[in-house]
Protein backbone atom coordinates (compact mmCIF):
# COMPACT_ATOMS: atom_id res chain seq x y z
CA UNK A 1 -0.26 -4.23 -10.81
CA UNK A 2 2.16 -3.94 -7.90
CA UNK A 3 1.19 -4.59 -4.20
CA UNK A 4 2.46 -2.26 -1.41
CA UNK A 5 2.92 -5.21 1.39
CA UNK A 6 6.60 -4.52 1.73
CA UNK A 7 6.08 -1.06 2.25
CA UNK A 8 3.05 -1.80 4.87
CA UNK A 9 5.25 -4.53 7.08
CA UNK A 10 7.79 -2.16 7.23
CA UNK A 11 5.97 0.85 8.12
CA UNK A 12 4.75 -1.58 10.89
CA UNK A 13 7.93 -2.89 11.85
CA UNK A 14 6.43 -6.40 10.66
CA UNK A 15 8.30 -9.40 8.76
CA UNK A 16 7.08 -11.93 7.17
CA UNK A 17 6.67 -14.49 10.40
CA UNK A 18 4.66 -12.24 12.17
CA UNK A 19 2.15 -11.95 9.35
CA UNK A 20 2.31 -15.71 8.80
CA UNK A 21 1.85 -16.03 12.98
CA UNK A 22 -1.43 -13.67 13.34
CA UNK A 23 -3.11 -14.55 9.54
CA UNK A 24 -1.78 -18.23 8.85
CA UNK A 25 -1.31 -17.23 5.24
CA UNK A 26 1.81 -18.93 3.96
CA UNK A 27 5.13 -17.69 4.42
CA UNK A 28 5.75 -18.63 0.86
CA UNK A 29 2.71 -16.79 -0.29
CA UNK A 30 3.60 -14.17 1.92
CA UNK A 31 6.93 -14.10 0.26
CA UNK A 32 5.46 -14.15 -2.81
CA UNK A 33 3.19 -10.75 -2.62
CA UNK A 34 5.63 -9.00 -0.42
CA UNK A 35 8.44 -9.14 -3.38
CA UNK A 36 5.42 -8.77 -6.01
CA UNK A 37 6.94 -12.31 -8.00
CA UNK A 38 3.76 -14.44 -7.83
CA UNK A 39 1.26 -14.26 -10.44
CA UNK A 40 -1.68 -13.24 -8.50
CA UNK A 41 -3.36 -13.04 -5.14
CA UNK A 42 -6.41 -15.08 -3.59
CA UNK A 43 -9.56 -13.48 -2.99
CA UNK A 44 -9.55 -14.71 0.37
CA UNK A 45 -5.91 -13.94 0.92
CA UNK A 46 -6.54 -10.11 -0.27
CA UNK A 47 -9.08 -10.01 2.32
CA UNK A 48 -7.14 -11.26 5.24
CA UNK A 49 -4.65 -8.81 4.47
CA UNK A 50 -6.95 -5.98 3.66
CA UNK A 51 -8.30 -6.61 7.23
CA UNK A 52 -5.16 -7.18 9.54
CA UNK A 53 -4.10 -3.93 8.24
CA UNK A 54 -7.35 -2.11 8.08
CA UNK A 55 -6.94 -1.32 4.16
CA UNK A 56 -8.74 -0.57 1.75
CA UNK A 57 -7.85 -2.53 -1.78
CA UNK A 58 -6.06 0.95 -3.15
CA UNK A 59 -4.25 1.50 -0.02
CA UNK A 60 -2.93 -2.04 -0.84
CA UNK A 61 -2.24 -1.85 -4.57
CA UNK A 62 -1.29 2.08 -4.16
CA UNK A 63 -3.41 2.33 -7.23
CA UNK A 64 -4.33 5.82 -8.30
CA UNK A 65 -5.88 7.16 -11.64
CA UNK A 66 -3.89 9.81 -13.62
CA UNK A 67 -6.66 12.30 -12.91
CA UNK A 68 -6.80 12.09 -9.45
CA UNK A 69 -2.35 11.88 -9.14
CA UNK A 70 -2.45 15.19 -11.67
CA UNK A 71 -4.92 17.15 -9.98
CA UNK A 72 -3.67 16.24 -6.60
CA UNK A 73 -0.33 17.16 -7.08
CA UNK A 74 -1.25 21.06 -8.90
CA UNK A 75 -3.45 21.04 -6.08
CA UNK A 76 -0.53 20.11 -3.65
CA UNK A 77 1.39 22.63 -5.44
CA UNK A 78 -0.59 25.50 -5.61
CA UNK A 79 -0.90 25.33 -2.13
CA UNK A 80 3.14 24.94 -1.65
CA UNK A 81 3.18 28.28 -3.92
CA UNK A 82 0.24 30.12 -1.99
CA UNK A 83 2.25 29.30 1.30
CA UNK A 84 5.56 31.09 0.14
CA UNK A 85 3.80 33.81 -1.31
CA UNK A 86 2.15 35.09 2.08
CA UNK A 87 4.72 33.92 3.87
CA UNK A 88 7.28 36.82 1.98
């Protein structure tokens, strides 16, 4: 399971040494998770990170069932196709 960090720092305009500065987790570790290459995460590590950013675990891990990606996207969809419709 992949972690979004990258994507969060940079949506932030963070690197690597400000995380390390305001969390003292590791720049290594830091490293690590950012580029998804270590073999797991801390418990206590997840939560730091959950709460500097004010995550949730899925907003970290971008998980998302198949259910809830298929129906959101027909629902996206239908509303993409309702739009054009009333909009002709």
């Amino acid at each position: 399971m992949k972690n979004k960090l990258a994507v969060l720092m940079a949506e932030r305009g963070l690197k690597i040494t400000d995380l390390y500065k305001d969390t003292g987790i590791s720049k290594t570790t830091l490293m690590q998770i950012a580029n998804n290459t270590g073999k797991g995460i801390q418990y206590e590590t997840l939560e730091k990170l959950l709460d500097y950013f004010d995550i949730s675990p899925n907003d970290f891990f971008g998980y998302k069932s198949k259910a809830t990606i298929t129906s959101f996207e027909n629902l996206g969809q239908l509303f993409i196709d309702l739009g054009k419709t009333l909009m002709s």
